[in-house]
N, C-alpha and C. Protein backbone atom coordinates (compact mmCIF):
# COMPACT_ATOMS: atom_id res chain seq x y z
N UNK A 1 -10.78 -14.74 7.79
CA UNK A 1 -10.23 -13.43 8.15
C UNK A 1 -10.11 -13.31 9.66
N UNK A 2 -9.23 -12.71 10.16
CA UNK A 2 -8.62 -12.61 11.78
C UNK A 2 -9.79 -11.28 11.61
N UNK A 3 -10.47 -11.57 12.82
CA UNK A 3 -11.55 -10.89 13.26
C UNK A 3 -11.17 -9.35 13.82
N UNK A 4 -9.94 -9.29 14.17
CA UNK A 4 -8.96 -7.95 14.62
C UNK A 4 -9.00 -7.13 13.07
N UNK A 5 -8.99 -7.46 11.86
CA UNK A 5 -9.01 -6.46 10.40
C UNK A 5 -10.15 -5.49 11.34
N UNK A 6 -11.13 -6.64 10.78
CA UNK A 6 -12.66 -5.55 11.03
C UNK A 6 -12.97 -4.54 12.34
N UNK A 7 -12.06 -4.71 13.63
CA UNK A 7 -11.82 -3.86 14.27
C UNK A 7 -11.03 -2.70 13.81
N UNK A 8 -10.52 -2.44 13.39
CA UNK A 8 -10.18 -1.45 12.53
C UNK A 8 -10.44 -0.27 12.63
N UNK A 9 -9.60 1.03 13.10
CA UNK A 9 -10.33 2.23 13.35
C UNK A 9 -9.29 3.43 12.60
N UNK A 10 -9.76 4.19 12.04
CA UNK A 10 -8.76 5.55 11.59
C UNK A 10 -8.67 6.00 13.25
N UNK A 11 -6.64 6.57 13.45
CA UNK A 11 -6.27 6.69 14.67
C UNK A 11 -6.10 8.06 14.23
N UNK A 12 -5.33 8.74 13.53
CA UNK A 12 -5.21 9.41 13.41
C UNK A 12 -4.50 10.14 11.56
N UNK A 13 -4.04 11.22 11.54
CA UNK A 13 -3.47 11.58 9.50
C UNK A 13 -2.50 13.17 10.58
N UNK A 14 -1.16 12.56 8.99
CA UNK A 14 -0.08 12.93 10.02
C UNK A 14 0.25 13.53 8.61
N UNK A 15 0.90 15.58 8.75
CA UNK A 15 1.17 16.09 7.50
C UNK A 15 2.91 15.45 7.53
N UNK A 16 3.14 15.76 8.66
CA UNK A 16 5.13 15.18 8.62
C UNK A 16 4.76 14.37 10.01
N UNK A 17 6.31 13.86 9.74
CA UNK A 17 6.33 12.52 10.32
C UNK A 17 6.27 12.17 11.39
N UNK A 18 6.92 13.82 11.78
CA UNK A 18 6.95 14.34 13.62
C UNK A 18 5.47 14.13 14.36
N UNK A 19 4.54 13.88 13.57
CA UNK A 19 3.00 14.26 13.87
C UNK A 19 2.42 12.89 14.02
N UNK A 20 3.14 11.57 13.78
CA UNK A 20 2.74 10.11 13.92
C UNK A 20 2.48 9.87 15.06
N UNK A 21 1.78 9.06 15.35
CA UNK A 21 1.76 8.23 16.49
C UNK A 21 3.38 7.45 16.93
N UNK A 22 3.55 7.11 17.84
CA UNK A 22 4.24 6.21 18.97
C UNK A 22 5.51 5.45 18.23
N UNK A 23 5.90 5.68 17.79
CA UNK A 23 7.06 4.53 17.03
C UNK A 23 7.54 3.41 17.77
N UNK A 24 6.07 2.92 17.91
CA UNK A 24 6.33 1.50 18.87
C UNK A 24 5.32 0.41 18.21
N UNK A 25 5.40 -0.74 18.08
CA UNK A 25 4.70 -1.85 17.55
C UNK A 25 4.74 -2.15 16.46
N UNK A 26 4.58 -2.28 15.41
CA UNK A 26 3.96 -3.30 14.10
C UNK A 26 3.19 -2.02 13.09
N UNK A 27 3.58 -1.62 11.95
CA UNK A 27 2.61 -1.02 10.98
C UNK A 27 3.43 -1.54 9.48
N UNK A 28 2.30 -1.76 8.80
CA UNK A 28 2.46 -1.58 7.37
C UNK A 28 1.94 -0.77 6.51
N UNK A 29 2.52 -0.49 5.80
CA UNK A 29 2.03 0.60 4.69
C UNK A 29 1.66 0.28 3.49
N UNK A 30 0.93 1.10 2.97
CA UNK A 30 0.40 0.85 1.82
C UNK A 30 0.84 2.17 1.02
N UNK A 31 1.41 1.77 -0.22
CA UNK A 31 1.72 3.11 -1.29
C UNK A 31 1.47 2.53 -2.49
N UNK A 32 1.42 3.66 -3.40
CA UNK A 32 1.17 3.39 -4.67
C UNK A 32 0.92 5.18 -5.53
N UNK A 33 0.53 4.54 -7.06
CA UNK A 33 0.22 5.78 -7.55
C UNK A 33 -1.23 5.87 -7.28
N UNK A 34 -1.69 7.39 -7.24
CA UNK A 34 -2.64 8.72 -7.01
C UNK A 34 -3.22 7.03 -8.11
N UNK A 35 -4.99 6.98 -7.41
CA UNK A 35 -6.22 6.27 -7.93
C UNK A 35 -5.72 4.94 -8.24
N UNK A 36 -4.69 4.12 -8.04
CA UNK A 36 -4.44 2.90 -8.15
C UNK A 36 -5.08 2.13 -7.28
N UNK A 37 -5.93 2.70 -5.94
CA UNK A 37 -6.73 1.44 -5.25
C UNK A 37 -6.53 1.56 -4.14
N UNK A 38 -5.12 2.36 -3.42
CA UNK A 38 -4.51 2.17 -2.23
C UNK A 38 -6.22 1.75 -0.97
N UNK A 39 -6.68 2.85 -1.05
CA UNK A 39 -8.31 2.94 -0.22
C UNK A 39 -8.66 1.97 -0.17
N UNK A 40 -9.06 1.89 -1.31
CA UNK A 40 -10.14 0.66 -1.43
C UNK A 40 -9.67 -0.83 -0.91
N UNK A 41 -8.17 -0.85 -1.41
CA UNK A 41 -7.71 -1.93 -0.74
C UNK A 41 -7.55 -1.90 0.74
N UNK A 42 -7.40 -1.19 1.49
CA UNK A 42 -7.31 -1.41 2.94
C UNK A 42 -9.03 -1.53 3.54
N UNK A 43 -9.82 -1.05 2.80
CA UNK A 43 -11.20 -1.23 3.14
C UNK A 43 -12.00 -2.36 2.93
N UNK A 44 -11.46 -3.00 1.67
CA UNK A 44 -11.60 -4.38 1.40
C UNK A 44 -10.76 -5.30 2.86
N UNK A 45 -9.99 -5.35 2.76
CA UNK A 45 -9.18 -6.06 3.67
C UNK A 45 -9.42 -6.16 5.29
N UNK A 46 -10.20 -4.83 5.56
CA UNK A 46 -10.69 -4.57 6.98
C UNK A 46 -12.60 -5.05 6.99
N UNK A 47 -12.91 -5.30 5.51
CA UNK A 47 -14.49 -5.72 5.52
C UNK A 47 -14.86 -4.57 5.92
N UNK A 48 -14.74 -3.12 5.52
CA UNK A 48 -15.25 -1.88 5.98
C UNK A 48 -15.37 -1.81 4.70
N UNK A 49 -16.49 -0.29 4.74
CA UNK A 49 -16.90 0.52 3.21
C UNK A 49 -16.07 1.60 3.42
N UNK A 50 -15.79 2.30 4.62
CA UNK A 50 -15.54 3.56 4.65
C UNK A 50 -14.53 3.97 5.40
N UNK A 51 -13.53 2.46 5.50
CA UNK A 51 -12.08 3.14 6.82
C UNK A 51 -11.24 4.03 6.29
N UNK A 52 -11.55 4.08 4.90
CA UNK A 52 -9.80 4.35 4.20
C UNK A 52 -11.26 5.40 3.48
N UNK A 53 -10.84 6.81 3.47
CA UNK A 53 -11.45 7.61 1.71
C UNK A 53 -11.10 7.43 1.00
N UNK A 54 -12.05 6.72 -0.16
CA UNK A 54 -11.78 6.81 -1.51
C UNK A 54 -12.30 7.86 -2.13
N UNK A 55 -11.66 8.14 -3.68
CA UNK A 55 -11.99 9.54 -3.93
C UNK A 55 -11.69 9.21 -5.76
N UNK A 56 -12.84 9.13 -6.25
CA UNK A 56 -12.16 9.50 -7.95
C UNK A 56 -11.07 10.31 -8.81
N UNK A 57 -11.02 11.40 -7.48
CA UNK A 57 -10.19 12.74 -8.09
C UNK A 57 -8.50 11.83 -7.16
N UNK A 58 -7.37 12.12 -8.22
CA UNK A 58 -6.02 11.13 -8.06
C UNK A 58 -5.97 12.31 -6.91
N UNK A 59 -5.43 12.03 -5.82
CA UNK A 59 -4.12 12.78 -4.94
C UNK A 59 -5.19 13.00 -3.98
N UNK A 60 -6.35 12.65 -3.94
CA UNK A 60 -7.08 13.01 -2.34
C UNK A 60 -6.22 12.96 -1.04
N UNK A 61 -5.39 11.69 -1.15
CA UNK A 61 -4.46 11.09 0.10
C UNK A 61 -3.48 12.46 -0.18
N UNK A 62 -3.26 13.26 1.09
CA UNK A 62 -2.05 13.77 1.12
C UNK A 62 -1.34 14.00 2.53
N UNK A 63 -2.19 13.26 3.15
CA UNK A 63 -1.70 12.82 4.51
C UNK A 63 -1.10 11.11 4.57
N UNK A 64 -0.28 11.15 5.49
CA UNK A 64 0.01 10.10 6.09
C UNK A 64 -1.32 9.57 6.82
N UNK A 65 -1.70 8.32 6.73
CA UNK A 65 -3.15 8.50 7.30
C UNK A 65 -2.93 6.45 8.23
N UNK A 66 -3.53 6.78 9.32
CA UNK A 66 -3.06 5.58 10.42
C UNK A 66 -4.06 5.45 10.88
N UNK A 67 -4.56 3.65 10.37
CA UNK A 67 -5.60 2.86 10.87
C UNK A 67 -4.96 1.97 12.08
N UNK A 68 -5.52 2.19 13.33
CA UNK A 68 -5.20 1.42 14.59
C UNK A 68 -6.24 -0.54 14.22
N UNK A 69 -4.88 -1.45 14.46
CA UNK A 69 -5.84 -2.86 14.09
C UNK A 69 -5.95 -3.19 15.79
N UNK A 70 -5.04 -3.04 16.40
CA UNK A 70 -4.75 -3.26 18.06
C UNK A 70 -4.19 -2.11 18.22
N UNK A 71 -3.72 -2.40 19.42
CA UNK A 71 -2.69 -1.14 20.44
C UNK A 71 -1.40 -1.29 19.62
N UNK A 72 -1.03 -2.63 18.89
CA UNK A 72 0.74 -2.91 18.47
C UNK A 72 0.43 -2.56 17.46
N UNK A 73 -0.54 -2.75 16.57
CA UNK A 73 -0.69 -3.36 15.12
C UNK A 73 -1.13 -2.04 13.72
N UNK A 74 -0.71 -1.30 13.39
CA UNK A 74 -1.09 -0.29 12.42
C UNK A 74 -1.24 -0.74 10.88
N UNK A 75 -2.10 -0.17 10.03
CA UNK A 75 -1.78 0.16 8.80
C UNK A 75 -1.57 1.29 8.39
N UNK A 76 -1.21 1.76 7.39
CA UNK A 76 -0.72 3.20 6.83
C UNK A 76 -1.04 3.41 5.48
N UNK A 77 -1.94 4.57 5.56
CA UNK A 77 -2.20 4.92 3.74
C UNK A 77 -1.39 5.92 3.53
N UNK A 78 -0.53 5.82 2.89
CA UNK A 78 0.67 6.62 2.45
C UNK A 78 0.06 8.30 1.24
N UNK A 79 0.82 8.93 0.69
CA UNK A 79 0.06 9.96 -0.32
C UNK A 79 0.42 9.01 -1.25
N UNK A 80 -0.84 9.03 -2.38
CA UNK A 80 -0.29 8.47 -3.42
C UNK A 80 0.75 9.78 -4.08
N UNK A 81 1.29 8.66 -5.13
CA UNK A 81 2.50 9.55 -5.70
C UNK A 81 2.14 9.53 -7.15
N UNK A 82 2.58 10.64 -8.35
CA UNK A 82 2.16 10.83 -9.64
C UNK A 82 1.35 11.69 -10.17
N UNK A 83 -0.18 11.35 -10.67
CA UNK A 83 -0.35 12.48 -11.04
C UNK A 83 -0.97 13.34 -10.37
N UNK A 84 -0.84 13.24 -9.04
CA UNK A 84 -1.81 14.66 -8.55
C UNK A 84 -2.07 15.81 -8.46
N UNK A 85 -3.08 16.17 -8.84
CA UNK A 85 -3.39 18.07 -9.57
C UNK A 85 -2.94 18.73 -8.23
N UNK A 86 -1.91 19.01 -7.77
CA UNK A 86 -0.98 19.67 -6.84
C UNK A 86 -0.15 20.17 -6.88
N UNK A 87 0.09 21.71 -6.43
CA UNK A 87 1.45 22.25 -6.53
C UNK A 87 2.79 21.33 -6.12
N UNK A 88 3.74 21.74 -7.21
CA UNK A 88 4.77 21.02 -7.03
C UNK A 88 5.14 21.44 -5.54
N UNK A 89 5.21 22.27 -5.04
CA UNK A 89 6.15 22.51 -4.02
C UNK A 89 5.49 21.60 -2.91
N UNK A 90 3.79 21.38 -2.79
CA UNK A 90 3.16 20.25 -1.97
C UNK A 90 3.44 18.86 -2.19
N UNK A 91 3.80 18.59 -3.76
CA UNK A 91 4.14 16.80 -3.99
C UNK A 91 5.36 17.22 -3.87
N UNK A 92 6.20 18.27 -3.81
CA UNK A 92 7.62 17.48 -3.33
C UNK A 92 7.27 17.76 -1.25
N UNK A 93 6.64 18.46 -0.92
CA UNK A 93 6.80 17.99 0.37
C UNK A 93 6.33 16.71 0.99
N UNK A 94 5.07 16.03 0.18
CA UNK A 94 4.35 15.03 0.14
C UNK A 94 5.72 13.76 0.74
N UNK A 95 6.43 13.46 -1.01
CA UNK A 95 7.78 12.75 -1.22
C UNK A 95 8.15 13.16 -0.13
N UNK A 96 8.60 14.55 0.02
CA UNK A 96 9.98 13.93 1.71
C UNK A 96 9.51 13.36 2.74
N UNK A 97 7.92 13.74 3.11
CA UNK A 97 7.57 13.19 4.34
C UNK A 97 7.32 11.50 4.17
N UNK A 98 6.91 10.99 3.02
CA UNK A 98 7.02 9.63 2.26
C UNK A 98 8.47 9.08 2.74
N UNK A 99 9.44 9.51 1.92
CA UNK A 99 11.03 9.44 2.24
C UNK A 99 10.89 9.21 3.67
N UNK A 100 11.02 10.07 4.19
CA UNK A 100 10.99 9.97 6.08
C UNK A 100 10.55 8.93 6.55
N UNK A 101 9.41 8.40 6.48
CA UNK A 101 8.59 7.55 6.47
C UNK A 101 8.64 6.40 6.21
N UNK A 102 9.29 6.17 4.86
CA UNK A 102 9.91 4.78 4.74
C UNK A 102 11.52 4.60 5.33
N UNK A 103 12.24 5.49 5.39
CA UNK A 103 13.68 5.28 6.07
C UNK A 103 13.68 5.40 7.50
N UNK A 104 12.94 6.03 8.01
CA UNK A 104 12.93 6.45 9.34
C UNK A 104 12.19 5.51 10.63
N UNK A 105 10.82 4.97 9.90
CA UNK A 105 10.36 4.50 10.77
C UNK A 105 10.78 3.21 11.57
N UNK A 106 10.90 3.32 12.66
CA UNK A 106 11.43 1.74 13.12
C UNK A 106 10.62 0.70 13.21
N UNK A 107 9.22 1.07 13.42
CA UNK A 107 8.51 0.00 13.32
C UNK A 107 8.03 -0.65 11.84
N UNK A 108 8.13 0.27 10.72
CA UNK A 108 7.80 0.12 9.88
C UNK A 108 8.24 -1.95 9.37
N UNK A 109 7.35 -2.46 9.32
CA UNK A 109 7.99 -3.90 8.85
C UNK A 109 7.70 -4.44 6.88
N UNK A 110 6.89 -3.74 6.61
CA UNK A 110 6.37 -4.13 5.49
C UNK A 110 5.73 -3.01 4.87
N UNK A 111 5.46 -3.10 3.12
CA UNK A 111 5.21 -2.17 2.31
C UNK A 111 3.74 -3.20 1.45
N UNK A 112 2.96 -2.73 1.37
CA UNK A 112 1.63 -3.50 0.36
C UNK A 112 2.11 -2.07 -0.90
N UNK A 113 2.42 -2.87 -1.77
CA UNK A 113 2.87 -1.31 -3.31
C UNK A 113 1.42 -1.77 -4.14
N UNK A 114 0.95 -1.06 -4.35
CA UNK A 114 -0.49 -1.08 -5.00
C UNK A 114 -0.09 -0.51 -6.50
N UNK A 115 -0.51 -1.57 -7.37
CA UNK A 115 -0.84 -1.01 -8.59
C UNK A 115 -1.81 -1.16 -9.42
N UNK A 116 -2.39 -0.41 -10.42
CA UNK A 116 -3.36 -0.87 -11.75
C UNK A 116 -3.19 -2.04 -12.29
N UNK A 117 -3.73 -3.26 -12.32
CA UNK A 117 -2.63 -4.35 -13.05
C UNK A 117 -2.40 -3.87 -14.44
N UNK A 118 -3.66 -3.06 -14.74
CA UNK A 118 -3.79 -2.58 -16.30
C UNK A 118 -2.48 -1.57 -16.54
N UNK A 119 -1.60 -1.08 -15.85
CA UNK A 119 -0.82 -0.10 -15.82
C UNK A 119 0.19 -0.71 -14.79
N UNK A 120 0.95 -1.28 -14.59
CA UNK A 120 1.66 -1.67 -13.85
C UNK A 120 3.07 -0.90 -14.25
N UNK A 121 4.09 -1.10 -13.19
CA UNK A 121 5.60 -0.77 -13.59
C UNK A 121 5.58 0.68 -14.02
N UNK A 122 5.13 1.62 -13.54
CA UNK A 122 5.66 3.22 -13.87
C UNK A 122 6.50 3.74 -13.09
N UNK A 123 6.93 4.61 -13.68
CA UNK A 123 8.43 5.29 -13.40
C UNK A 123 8.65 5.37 -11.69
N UNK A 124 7.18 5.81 -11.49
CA UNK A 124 7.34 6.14 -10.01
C UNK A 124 7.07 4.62 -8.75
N UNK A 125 6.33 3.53 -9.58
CA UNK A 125 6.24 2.05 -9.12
C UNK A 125 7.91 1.64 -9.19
N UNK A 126 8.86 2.03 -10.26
CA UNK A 126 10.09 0.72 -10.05
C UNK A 126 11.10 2.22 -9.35
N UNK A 127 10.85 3.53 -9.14
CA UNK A 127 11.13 3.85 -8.14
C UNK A 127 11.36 3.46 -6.21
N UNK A 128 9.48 2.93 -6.43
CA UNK A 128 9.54 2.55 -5.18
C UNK A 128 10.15 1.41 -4.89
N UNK A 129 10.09 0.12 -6.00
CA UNK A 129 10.60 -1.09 -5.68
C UNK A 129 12.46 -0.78 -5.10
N UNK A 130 12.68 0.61 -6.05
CA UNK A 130 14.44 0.43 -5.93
C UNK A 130 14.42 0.74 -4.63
N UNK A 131 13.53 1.90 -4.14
CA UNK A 131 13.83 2.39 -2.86
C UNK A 131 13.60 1.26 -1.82
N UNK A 132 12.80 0.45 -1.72
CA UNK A 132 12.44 -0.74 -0.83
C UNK A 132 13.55 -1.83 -0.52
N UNK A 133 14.23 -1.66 -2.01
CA UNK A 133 14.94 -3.17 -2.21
C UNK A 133 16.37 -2.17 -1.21
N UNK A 134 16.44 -1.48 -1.50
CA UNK A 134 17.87 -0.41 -0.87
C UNK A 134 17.41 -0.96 0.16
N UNK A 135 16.44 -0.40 1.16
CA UNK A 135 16.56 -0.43 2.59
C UNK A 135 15.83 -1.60 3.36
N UNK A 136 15.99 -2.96 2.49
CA UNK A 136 15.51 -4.02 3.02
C UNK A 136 14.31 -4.06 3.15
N UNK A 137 13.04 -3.14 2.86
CA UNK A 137 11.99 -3.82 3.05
C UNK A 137 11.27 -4.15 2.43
N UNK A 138 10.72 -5.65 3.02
CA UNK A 138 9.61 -6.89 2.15
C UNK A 138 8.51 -5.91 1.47
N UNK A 139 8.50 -6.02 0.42
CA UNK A 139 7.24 -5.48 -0.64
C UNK A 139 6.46 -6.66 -1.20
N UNK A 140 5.56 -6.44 -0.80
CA UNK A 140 4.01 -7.16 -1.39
C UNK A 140 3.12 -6.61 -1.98
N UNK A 141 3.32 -6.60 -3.38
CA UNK A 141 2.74 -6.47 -4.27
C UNK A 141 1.03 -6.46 -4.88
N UNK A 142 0.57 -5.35 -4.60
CA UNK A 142 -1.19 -5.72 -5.14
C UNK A 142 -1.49 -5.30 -5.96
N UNK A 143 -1.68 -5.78 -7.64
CA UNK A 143 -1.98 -5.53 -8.63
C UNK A 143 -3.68 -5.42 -9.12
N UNK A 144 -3.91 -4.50 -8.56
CA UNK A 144 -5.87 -3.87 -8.27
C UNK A 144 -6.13 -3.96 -9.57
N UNK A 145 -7.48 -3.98 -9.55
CA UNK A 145 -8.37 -4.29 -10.63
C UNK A 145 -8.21 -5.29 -11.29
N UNK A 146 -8.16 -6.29 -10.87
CA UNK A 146 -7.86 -7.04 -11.59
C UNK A 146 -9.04 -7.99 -12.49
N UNK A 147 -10.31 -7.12 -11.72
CA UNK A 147 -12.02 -7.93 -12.41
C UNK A 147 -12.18 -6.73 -13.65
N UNK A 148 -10.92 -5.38 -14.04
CA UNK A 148 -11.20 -5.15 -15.45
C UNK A 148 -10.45 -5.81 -16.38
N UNK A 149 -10.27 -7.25 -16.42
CA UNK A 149 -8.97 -8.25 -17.20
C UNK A 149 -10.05 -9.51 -17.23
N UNK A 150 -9.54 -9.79 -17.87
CA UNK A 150 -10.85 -11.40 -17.87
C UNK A 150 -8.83 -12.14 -17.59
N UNK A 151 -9.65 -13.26 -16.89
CA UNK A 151 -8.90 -14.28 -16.02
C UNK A 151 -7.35 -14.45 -16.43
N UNK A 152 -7.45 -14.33 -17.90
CA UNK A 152 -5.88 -14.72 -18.55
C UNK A 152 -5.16 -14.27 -18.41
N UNK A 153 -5.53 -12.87 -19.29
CA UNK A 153 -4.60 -11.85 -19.38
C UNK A 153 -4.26 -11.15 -18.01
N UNK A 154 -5.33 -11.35 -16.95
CA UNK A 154 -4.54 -11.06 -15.72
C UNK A 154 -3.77 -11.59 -15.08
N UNK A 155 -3.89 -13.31 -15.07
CA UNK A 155 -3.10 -14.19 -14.85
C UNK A 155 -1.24 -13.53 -15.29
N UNK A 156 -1.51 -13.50 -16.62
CA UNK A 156 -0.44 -13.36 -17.54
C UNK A 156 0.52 -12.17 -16.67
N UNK A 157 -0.38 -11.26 -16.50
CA UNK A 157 0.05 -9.59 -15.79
C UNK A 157 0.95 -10.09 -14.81
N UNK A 158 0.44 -10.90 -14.12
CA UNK A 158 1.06 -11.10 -12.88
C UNK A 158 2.51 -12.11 -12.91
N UNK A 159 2.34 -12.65 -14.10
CA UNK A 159 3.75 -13.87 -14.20
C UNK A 159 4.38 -13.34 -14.37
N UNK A 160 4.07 -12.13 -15.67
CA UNK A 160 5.41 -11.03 -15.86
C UNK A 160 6.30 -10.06 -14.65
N UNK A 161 5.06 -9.33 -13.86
CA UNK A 161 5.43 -8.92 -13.22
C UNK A 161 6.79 -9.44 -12.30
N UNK A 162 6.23 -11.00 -12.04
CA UNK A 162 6.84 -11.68 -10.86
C UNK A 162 8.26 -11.94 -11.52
N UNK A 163 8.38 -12.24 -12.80
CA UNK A 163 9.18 -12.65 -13.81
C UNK A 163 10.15 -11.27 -13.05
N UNK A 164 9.78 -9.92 -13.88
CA UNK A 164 10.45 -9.04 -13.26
C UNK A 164 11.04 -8.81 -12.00
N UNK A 165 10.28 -8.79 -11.48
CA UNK A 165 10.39 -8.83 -9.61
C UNK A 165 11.49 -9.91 -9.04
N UNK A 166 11.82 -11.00 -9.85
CA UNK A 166 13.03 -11.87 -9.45
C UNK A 166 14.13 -11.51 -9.87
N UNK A 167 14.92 -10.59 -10.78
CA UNK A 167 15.50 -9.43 -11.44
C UNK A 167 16.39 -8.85 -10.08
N UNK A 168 15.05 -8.32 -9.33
CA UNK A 168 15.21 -7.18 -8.42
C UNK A 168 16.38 -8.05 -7.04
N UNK A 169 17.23 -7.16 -6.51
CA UNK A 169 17.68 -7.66 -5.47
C UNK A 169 16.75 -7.33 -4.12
N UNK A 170 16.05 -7.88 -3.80
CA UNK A 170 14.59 -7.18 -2.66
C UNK A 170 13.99 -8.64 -2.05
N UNK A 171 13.15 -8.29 -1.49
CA UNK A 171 11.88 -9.69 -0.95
C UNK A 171 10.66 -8.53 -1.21
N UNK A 172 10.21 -9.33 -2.45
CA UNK A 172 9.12 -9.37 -3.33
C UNK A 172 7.92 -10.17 -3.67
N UNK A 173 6.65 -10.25 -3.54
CA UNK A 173 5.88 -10.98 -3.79
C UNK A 173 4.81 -10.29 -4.07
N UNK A 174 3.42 -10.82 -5.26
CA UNK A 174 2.97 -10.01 -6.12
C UNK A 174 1.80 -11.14 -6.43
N UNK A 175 0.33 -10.13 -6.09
CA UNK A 175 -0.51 -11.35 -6.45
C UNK A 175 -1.47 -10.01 -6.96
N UNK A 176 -3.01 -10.82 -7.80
CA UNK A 176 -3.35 -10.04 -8.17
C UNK A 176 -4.84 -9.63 -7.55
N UNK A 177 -5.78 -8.60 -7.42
CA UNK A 177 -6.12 -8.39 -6.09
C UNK A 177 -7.62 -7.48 -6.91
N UNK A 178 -8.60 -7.54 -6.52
CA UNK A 178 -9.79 -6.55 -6.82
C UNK A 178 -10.74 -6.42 -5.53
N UNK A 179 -10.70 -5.29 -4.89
CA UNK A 179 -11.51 -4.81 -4.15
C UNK A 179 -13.03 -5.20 -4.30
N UNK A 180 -13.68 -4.18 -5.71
CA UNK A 180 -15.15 -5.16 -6.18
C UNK A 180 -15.19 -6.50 -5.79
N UNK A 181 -14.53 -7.17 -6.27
CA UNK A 181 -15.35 -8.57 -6.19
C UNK A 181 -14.60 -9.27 -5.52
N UNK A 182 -14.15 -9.29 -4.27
CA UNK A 182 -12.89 -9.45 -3.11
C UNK A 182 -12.06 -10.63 -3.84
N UNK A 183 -11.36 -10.21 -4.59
CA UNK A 183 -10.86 -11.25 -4.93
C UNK A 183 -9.12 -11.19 -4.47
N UNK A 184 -8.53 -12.06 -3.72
CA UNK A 184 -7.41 -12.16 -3.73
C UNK A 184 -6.93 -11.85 -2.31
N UNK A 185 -8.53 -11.44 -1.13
CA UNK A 185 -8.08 -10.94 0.03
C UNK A 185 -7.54 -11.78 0.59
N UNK A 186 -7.98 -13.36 0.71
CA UNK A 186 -7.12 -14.37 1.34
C UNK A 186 -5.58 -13.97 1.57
N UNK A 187 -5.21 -14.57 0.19
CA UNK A 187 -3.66 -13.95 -0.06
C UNK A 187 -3.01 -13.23 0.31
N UNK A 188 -4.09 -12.21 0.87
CA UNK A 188 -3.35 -10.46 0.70
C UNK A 188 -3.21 -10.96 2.79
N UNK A 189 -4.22 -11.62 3.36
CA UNK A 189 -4.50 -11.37 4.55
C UNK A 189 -3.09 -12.38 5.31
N UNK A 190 -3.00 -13.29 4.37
CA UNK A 190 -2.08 -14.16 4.79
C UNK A 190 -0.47 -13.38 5.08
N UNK A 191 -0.19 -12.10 3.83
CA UNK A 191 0.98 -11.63 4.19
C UNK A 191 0.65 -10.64 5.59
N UNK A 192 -0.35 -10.32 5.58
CA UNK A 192 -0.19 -9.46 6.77
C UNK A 192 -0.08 -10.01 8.06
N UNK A 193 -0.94 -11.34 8.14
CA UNK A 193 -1.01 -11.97 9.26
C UNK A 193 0.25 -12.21 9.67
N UNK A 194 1.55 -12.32 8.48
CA UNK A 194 3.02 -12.96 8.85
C UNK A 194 3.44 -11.60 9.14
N UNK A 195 3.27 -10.37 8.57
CA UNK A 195 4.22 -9.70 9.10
C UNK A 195 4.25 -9.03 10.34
N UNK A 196 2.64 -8.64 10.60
CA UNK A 196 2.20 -8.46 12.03
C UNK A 196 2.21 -9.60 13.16
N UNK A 197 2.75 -10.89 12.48
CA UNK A 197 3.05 -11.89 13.78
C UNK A 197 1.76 -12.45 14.54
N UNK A 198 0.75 -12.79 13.41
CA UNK A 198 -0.47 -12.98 14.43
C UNK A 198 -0.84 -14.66 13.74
């Protein structure tokens, strides 16, 4: 692991987009649906317990929320999207500032799409893939939990997926990933290392 993860600091949580930091350097984001892992996975990945809140209750995230790795280098916990016990009129403001966010940003280089492997592909997951594949950006795929699957059938999860994912007109790649028992951070560290250029 590049010793810069574990430096890792929450910079700041942004309600709209106007409220971000610097639209200068390197960030990736992380989205997914409300309790699919988004947290846990950036906390795994930084060797922290506590960079990212995790929260049992779906929709805690309803900020844009920005972990500083360097001065260039960001990650981004996006709101999850789906079921969160939230007034509609807040998850649709949630979505536009999301929207904004993925079309707008210039630095934006890459998307980590987090899913359940146990639940993969929902309405609002091949949403995001369409929206990604539209505006060119590389999606890397993390199919969480993958230590509630014994070895096969997760294996299996993931061929399909990928099966699917070649379908798509996009740059796609999809591995399968568990926070608990770090499994899959290699993998996961290797796409970031390429897209942040380190």
């Amino acid at each position: 692991m590049n010793p810069l993860y574990r430096n890792a600091r929450f910079l700041t949580s942004a309600a709209r987009l106007s409220q971000a930091p610097p639209d200068h350097g390197i960030e990736i984001a992380f989205a997914g649906r409300s309790n699919a892992g988004k947290s846990s996975a950036i906390n795994a990945l930084c060797d922290q317990k506590a960079l990212a809140r995790t929260s049992k209750t779906p929709g805690r995230t309803q900020l844009l929320n920005f972990f500083e790795i360097d001065p260039e280098r960001r990650l981004v916990d996006l709101p999850g999207y789906g079921f969160a016990k939230v007034s509609l009129t807040i998850k649709q403001q949630w979505q536009g500032e999301l929207g904004r966010y993925l079309e707008q940003r210039a630095c934006l280089r890459g998307l980590f799409l987090v899913m359940d492997i146990r639940h993969p592909l929902k309405e609002h997951d091949r949403q995001m893939l369409d929206w990604a594949a539209g505006i060119g950006l590389p999606t890397h795929v993390l199919m969480t939990k993958a230590d509630k699957l014994k070895k096969g059938p997760a294996a299996a999860r993931v061929l399909q997926l990928r099966k699917v994912l070649a379908e798509h007109d996009g740059r796609f790649s999809v591995q399968a990933f568990s926070a608990l028992r770090r499994q899959g951070i290699d993998e996961a560290h290797a796409v970031l290392d390429q897209w942040f250029g380190m």
